[in-house]
PDBML (XML) file of the C-alpha atoms, coordinates in Angstrom:
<?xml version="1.0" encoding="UTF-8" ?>
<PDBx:datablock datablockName="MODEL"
   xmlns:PDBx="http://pdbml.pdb.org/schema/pdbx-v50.xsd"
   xmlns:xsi="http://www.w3.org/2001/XMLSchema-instance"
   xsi:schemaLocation="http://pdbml.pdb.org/schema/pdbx-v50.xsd pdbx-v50.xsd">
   <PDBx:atom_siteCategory>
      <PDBx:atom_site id="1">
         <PDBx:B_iso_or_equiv>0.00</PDBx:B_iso_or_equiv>
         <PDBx:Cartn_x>0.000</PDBx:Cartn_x>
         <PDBx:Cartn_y>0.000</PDBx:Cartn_y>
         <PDBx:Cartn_z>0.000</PDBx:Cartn_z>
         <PDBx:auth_asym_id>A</PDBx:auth_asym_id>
         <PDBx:auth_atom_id>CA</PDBx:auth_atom_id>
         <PDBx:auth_comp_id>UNK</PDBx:auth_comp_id>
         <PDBx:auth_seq_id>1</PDBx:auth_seq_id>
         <PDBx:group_PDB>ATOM</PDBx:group_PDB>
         <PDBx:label_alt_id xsi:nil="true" />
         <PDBx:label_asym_id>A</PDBx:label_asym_id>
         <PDBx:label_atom_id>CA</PDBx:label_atom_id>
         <PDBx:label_comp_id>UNK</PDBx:label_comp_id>
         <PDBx:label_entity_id>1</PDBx:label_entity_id>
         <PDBx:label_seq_id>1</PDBx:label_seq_id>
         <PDBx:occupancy>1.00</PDBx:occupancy>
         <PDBx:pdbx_PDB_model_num>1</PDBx:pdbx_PDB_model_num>
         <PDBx:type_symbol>C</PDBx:type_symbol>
      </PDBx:atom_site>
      <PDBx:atom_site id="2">
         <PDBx:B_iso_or_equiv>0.00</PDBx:B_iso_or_equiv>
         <PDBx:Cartn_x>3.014</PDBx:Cartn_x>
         <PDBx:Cartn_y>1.940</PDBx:Cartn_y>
         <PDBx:Cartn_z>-0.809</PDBx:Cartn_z>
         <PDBx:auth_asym_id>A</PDBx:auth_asym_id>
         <PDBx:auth_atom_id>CA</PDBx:auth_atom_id>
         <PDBx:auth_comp_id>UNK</PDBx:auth_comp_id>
         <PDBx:auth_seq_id>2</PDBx:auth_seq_id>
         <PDBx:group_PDB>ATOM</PDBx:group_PDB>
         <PDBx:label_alt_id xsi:nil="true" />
         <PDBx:label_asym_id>A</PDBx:label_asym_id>
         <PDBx:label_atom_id>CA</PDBx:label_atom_id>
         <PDBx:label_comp_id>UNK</PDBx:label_comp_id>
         <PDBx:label_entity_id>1</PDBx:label_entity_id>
         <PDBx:label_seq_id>2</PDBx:label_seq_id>
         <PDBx:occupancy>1.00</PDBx:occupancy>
         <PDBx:pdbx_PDB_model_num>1</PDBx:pdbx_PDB_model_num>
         <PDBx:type_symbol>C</PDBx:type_symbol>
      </PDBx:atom_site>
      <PDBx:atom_site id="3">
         <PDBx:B_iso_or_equiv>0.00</PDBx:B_iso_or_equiv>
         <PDBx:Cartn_x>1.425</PDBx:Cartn_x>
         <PDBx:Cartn_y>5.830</PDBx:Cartn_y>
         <PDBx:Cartn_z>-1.550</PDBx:Cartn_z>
         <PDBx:auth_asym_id>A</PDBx:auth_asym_id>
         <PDBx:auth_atom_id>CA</PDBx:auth_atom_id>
         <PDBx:auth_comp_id>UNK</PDBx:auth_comp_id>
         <PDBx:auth_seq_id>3</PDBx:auth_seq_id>
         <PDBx:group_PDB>ATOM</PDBx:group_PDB>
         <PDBx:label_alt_id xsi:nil="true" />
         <PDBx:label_asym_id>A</PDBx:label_asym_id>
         <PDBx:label_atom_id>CA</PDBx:label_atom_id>
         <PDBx:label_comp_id>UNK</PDBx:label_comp_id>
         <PDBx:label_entity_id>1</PDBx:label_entity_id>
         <PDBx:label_seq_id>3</PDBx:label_seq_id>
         <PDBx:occupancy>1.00</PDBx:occupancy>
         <PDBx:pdbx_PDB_model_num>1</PDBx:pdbx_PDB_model_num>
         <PDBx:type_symbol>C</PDBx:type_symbol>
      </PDBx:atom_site>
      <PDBx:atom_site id="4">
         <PDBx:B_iso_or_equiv>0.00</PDBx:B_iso_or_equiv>
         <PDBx:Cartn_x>2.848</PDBx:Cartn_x>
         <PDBx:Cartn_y>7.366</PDBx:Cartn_y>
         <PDBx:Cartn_z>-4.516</PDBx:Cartn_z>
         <PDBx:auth_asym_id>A</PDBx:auth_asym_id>
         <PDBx:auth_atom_id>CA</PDBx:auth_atom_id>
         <PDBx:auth_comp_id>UNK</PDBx:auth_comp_id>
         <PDBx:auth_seq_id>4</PDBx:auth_seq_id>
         <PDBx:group_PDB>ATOM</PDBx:group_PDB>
         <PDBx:label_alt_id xsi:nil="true" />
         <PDBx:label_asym_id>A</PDBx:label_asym_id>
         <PDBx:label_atom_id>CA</PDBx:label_atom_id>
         <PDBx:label_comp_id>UNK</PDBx:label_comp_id>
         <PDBx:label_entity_id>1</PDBx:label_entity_id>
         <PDBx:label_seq_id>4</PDBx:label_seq_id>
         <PDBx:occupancy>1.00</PDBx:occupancy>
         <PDBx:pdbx_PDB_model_num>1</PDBx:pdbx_PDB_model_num>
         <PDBx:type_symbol>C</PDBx:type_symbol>
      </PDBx:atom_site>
      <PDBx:atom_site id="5">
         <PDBx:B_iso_or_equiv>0.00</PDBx:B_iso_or_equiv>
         <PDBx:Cartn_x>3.937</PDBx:Cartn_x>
         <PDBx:Cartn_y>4.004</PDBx:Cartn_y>
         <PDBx:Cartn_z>-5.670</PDBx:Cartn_z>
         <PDBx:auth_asym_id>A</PDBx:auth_asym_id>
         <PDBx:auth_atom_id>CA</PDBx:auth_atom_id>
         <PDBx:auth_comp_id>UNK</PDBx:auth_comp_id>
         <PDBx:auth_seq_id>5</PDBx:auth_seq_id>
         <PDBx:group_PDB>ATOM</PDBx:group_PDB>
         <PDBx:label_alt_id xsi:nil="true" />
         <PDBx:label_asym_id>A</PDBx:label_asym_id>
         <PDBx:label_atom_id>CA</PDBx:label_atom_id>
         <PDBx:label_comp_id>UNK</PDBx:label_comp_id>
         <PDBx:label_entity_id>1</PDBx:label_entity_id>
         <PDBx:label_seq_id>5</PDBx:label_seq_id>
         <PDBx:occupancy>1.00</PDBx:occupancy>
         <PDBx:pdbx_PDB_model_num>1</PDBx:pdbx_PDB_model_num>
         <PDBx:type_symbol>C</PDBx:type_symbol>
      </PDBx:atom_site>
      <PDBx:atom_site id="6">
         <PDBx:B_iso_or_equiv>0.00</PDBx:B_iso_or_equiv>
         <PDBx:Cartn_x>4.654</PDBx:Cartn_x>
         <PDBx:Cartn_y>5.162</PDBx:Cartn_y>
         <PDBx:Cartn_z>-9.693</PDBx:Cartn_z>
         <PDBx:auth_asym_id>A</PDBx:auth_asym_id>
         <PDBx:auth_atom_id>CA</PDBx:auth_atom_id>
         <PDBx:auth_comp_id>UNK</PDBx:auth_comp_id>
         <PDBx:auth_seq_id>6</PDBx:auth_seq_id>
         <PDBx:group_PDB>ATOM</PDBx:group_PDB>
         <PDBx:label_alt_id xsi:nil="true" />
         <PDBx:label_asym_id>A</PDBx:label_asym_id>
         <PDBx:label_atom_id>CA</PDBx:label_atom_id>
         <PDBx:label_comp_id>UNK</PDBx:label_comp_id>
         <PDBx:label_entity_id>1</PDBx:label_entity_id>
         <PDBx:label_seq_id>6</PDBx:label_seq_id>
         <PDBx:occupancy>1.00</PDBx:occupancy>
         <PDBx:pdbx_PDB_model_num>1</PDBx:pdbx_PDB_model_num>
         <PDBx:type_symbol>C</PDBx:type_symbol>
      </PDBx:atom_site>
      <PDBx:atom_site id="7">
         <PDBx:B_iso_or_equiv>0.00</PDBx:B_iso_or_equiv>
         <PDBx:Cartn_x>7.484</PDBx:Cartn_x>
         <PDBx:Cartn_y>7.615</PDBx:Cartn_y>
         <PDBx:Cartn_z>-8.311</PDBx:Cartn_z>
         <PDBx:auth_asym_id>A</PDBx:auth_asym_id>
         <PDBx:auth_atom_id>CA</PDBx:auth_atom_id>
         <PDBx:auth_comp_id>UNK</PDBx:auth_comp_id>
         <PDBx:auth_seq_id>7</PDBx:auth_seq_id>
         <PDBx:group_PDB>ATOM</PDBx:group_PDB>
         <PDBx:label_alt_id xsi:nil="true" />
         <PDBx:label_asym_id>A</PDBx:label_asym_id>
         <PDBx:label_atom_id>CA</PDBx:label_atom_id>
         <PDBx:label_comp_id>UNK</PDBx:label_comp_id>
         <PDBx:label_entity_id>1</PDBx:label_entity_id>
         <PDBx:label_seq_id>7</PDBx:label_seq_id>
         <PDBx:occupancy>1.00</PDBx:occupancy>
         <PDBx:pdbx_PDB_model_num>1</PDBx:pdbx_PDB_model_num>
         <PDBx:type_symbol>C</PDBx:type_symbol>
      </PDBx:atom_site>
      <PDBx:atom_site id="8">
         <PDBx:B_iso_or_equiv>0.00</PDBx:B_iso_or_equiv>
         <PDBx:Cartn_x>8.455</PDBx:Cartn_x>
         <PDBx:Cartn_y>5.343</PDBx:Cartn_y>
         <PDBx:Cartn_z>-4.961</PDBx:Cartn_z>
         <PDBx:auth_asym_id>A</PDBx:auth_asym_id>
         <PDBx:auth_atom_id>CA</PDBx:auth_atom_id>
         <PDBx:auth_comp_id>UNK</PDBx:auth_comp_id>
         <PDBx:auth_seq_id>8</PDBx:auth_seq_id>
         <PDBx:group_PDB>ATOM</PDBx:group_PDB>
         <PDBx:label_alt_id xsi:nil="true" />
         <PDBx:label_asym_id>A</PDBx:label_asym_id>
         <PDBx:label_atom_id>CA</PDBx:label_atom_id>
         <PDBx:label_comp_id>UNK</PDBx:label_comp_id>
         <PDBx:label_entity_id>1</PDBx:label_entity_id>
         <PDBx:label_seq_id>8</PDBx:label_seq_id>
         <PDBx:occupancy>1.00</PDBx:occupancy>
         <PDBx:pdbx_PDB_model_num>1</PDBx:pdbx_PDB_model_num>
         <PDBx:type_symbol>C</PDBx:type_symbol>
      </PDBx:atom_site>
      <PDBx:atom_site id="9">
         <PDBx:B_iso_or_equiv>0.00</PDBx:B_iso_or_equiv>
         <PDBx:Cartn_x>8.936</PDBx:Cartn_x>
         <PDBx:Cartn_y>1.940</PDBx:Cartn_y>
         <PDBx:Cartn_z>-7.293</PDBx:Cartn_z>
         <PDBx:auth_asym_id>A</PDBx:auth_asym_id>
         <PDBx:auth_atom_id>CA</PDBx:auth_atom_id>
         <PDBx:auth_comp_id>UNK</PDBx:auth_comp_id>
         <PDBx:auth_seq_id>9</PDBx:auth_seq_id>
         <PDBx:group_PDB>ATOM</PDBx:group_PDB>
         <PDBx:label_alt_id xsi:nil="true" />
         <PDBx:label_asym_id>A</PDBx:label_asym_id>
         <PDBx:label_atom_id>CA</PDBx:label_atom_id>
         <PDBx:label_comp_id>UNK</PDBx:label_comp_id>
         <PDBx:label_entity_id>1</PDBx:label_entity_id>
         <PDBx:label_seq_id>9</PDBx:label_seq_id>
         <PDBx:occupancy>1.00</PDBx:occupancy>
         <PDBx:pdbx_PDB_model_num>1</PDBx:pdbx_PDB_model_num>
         <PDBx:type_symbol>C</PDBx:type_symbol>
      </PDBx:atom_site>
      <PDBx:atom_site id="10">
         <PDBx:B_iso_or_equiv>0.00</PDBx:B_iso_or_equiv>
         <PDBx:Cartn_x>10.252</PDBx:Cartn_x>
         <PDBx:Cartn_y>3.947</PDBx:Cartn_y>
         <PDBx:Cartn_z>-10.616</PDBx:Cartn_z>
         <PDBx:auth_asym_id>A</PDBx:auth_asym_id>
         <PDBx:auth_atom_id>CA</PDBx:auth_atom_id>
         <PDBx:auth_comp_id>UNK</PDBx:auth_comp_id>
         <PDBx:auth_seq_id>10</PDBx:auth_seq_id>
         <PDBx:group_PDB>ATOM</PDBx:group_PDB>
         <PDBx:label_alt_id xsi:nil="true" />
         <PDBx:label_asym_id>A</PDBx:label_asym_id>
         <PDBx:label_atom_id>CA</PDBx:label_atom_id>
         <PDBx:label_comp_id>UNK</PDBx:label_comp_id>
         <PDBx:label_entity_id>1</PDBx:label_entity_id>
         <PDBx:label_seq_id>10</PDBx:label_seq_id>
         <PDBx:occupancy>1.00</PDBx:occupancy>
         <PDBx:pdbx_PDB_model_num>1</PDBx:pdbx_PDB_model_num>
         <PDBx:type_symbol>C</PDBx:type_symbol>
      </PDBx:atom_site>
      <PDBx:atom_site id="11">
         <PDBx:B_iso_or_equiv>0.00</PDBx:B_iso_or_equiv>
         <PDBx:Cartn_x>10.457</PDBx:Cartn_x>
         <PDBx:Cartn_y>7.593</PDBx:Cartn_y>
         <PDBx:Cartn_z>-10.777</PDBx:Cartn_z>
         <PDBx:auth_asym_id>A</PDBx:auth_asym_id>
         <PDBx:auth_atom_id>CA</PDBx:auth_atom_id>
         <PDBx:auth_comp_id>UNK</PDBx:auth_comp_id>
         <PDBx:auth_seq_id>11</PDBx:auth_seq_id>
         <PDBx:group_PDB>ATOM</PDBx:group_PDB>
         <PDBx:label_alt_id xsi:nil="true" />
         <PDBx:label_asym_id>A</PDBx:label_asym_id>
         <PDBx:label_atom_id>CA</PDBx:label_atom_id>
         <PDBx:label_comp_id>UNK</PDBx:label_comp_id>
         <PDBx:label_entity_id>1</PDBx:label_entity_id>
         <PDBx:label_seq_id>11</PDBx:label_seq_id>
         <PDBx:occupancy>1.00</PDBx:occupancy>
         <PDBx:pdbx_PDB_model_num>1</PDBx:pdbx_PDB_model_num>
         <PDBx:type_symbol>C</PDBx:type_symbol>
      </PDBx:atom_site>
      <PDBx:atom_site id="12">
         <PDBx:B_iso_or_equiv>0.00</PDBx:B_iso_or_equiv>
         <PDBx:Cartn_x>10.792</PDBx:Cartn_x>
         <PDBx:Cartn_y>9.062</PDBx:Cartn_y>
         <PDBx:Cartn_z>-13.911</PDBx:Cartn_z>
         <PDBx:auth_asym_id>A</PDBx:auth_asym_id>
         <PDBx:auth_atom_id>CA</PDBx:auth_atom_id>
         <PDBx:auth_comp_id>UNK</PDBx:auth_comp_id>
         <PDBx:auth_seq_id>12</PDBx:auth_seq_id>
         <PDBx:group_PDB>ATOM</PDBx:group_PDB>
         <PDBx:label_alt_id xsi:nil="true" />
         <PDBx:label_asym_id>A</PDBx:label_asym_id>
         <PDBx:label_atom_id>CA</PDBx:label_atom_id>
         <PDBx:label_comp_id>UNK</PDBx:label_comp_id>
         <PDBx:label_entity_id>1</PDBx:label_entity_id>
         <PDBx:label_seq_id>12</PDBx:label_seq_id>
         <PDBx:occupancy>1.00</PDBx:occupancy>
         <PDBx:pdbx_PDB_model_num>1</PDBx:pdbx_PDB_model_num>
         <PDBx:type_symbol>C</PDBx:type_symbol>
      </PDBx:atom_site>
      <PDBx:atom_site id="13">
         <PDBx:B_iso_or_equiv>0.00</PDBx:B_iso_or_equiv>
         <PDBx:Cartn_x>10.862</PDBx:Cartn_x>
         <PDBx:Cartn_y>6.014</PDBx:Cartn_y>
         <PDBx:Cartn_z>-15.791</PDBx:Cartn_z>
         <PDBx:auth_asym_id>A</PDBx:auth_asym_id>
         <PDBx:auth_atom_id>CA</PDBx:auth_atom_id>
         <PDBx:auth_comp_id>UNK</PDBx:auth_comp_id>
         <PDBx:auth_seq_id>13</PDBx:auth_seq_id>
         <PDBx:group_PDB>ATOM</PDBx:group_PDB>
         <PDBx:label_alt_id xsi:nil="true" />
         <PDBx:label_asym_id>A</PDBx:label_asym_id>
         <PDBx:label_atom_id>CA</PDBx:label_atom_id>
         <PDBx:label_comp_id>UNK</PDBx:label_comp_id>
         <PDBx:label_entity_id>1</PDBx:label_entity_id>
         <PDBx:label_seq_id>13</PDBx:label_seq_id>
         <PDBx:occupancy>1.00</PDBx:occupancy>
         <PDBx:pdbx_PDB_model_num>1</PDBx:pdbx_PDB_model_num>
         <PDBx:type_symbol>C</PDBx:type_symbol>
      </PDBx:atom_site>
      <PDBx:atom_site id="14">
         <PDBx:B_iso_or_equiv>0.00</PDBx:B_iso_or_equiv>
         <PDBx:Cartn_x>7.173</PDBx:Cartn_x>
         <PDBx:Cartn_y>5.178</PDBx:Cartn_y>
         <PDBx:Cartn_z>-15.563</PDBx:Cartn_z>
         <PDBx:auth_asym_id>A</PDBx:auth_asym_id>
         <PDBx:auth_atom_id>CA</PDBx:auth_atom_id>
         <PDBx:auth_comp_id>UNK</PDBx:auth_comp_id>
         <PDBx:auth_seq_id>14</PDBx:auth_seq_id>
         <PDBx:group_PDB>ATOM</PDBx:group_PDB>
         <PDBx:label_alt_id xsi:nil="true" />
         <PDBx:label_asym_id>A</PDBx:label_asym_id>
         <PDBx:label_atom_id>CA</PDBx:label_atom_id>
         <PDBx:label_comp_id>UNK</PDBx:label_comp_id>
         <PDBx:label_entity_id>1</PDBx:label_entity_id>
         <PDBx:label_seq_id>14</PDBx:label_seq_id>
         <PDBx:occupancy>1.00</PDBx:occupancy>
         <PDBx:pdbx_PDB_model_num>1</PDBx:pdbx_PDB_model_num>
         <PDBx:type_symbol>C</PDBx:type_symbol>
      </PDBx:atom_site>
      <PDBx:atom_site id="15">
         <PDBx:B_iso_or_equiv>0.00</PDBx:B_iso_or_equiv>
         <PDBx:Cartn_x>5.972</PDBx:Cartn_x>
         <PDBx:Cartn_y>6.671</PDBx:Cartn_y>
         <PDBx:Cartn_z>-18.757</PDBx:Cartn_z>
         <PDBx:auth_asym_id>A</PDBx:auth_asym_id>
         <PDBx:auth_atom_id>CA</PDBx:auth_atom_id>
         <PDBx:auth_comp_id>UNK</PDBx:auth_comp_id>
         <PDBx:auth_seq_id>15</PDBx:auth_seq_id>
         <PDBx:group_PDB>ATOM</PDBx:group_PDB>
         <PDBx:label_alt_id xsi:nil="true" />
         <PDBx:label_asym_id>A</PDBx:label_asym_id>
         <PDBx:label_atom_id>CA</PDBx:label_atom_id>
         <PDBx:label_comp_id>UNK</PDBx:label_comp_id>
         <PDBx:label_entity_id>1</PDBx:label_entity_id>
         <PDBx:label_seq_id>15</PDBx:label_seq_id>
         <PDBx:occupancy>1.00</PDBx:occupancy>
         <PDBx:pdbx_PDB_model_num>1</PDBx:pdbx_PDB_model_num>
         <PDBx:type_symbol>C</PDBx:type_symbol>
      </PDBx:atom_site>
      <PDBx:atom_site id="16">
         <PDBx:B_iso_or_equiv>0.00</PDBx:B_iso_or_equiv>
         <PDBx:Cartn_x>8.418</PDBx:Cartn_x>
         <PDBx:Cartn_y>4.953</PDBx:Cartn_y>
         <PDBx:Cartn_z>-20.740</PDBx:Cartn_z>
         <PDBx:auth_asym_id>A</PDBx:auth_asym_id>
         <PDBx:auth_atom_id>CA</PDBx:auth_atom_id>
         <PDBx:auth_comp_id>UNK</PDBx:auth_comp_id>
         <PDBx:auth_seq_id>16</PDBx:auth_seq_id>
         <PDBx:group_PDB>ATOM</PDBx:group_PDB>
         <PDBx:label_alt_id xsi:nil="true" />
         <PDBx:label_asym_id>A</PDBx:label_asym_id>
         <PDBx:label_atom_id>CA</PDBx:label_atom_id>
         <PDBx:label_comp_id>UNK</PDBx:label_comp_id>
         <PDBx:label_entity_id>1</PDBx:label_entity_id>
         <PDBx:label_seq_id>16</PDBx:label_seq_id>
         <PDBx:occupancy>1.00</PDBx:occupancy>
         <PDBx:pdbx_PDB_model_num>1</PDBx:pdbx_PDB_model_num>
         <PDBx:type_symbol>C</PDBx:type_symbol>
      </PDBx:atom_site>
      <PDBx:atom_site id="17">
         <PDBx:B_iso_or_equiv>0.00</PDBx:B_iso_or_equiv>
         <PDBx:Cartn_x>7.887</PDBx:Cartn_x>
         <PDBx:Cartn_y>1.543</PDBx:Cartn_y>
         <PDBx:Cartn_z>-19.021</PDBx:Cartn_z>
         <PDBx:auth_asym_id>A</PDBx:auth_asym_id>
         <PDBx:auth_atom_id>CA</PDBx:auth_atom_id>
         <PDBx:auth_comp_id>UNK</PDBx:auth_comp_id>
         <PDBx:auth_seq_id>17</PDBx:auth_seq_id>
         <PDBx:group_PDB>ATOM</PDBx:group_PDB>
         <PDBx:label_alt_id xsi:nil="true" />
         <PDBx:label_asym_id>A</PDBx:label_asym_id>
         <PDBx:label_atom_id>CA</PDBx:label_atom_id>
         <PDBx:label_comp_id>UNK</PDBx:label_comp_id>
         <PDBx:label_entity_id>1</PDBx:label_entity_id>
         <PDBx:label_seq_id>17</PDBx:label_seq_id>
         <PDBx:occupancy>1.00</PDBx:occupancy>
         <PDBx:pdbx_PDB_model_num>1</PDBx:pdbx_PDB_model_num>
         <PDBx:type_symbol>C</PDBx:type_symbol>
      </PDBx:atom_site>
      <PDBx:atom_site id="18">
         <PDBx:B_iso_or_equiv>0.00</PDBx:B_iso_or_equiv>
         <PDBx:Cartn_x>4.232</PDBx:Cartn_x>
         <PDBx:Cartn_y>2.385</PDBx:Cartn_y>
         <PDBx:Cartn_z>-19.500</PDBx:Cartn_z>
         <PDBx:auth_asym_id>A</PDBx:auth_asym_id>
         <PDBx:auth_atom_id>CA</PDBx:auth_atom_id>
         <PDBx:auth_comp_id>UNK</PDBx:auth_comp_id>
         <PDBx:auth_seq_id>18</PDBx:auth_seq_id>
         <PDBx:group_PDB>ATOM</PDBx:group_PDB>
         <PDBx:label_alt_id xsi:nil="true" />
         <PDBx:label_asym_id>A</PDBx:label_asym_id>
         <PDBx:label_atom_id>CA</PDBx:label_atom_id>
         <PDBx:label_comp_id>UNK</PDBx:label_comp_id>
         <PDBx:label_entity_id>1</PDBx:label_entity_id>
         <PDBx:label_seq_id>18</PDBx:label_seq_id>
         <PDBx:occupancy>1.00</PDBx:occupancy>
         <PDBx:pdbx_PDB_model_num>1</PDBx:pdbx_PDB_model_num>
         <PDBx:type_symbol>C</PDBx:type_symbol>
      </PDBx:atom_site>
      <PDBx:atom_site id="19">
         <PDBx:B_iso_or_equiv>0.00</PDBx:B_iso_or_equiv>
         <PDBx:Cartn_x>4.705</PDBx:Cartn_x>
         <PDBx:Cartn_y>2.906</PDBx:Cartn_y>
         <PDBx:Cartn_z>-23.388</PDBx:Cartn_z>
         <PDBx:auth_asym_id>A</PDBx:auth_asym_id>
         <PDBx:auth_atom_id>CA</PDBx:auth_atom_id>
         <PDBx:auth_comp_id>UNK</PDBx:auth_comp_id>
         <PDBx:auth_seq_id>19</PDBx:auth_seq_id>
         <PDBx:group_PDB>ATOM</PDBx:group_PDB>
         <PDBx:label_alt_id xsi:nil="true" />
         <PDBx:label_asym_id>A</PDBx:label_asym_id>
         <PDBx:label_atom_id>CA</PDBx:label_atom_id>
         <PDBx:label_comp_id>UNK</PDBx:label_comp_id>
         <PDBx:label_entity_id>1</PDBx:label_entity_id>
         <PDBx:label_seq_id>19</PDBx:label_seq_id>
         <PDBx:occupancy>1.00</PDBx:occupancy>
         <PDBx:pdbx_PDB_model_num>1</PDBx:pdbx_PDB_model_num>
         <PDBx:type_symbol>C</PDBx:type_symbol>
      </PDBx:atom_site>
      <PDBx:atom_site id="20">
         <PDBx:B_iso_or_equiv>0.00</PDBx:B_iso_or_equiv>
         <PDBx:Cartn_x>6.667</PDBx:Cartn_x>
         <PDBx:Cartn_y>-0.815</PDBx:Cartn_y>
         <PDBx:Cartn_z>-23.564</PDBx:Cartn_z>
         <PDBx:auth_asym_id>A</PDBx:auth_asym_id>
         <PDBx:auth_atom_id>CA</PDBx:auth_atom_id>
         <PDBx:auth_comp_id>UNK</PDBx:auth_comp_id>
         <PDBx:auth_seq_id>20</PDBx:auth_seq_id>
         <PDBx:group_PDB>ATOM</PDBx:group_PDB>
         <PDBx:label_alt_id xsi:nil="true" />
         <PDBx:label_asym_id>A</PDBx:label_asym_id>
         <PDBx:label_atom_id>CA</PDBx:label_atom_id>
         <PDBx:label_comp_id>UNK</PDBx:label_comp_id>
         <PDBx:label_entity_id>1</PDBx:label_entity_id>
         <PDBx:label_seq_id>20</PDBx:label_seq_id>
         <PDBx:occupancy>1.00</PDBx:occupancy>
         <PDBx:pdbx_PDB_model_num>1</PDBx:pdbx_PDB_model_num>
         <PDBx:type_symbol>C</PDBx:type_symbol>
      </PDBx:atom_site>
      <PDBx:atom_site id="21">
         <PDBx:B_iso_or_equiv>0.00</PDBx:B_iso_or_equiv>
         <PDBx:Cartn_x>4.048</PDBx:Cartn_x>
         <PDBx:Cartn_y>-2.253</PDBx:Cartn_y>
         <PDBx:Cartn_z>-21.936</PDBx:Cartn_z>
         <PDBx:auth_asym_id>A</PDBx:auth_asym_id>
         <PDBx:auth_atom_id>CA</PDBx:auth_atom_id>
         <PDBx:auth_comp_id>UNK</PDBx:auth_comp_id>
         <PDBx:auth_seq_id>21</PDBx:auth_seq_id>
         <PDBx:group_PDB>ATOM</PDBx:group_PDB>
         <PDBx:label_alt_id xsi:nil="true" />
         <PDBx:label_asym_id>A</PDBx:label_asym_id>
         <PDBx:label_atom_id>CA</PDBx:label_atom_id>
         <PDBx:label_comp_id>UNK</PDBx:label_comp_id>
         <PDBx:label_entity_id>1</PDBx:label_entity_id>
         <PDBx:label_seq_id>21</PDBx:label_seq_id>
         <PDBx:occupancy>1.00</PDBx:occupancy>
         <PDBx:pdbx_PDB_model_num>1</PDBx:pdbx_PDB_model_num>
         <PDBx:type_symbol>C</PDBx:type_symbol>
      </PDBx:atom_site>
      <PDBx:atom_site id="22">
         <PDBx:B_iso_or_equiv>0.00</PDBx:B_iso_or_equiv>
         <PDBx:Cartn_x>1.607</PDBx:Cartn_x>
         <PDBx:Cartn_y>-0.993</PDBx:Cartn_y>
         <PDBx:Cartn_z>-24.344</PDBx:Cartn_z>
         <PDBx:auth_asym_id>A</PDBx:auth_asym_id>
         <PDBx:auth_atom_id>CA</PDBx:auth_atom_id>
         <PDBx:auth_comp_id>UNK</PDBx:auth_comp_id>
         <PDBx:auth_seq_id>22</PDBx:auth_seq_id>
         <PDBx:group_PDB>ATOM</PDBx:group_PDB>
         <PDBx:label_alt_id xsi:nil="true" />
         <PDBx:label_asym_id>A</PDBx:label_asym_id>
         <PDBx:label_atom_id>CA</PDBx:label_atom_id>
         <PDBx:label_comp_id>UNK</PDBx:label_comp_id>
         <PDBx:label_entity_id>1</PDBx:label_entity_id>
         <PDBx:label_seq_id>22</PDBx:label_seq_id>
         <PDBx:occupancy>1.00</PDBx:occupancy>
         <PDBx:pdbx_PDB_model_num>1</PDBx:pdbx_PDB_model_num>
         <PDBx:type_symbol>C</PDBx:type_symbol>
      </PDBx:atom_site>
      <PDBx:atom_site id="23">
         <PDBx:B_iso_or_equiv>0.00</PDBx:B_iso_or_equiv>
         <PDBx:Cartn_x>3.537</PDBx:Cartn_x>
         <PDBx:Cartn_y>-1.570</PDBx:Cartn_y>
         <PDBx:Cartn_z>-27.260</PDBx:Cartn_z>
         <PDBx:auth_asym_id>A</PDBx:auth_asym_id>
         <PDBx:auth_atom_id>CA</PDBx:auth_atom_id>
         <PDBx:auth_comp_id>UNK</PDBx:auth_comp_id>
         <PDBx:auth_seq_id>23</PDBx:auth_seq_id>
         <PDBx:group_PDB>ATOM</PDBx:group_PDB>
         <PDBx:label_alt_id xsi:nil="true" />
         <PDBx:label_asym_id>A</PDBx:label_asym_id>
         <PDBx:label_atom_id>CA</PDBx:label_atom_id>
         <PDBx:label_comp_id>UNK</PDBx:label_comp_id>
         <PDBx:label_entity_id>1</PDBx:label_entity_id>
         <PDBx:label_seq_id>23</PDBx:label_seq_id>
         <PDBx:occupancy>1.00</PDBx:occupancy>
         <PDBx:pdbx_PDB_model_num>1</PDBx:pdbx_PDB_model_num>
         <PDBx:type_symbol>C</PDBx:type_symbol>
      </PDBx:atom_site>
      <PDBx:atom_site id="24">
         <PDBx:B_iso_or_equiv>0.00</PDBx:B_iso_or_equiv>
         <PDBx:Cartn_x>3.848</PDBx:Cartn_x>
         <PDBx:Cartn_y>-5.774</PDBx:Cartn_y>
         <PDBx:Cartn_z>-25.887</PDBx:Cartn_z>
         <PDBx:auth_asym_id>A</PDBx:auth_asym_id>
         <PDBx:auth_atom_id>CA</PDBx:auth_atom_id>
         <PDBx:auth_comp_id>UNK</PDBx:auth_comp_id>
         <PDBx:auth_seq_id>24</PDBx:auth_seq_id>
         <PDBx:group_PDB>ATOM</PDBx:group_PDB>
         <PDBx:label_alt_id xsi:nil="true" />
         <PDBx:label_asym_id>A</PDBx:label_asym_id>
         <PDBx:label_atom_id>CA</PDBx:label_atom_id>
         <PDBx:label_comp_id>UNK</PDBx:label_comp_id>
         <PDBx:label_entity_id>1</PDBx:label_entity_id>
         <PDBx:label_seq_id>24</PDBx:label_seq_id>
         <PDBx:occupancy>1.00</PDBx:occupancy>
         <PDBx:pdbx_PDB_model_num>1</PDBx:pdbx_PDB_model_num>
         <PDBx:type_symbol>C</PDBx:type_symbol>
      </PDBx:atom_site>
      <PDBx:atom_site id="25">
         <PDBx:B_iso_or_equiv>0.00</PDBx:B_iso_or_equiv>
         <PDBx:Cartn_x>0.938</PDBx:Cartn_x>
         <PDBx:Cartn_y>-6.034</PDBx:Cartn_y>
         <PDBx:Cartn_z>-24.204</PDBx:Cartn_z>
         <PDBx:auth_asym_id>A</PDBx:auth_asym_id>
         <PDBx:auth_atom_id>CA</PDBx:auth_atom_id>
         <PDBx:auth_comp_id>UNK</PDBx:auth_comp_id>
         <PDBx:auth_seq_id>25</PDBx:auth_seq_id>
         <PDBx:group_PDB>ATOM</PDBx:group_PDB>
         <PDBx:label_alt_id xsi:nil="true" />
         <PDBx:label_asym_id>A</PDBx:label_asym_id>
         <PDBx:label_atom_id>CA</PDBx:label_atom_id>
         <PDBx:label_comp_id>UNK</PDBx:label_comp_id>
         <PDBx:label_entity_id>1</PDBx:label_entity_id>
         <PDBx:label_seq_id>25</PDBx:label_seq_id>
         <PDBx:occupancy>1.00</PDBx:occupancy>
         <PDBx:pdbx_PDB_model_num>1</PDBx:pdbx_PDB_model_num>
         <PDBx:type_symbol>C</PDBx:type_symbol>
      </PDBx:atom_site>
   </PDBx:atom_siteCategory>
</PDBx:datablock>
């Protein structure tokens, strides 16, 4: 229940992982 978990687990990397997971999935 981590709050803020996008920026706690990845910071600014989120959108990009976010766009490879779209691109795969």
């Amino acid at each position: 229940y981590e709050p803020d978990y996008i920026k706690a687990f990845w910071g600014d990397n989120y959108d990009k992982l976010l766009s490879i997971k779209q691109k795969y999935d």
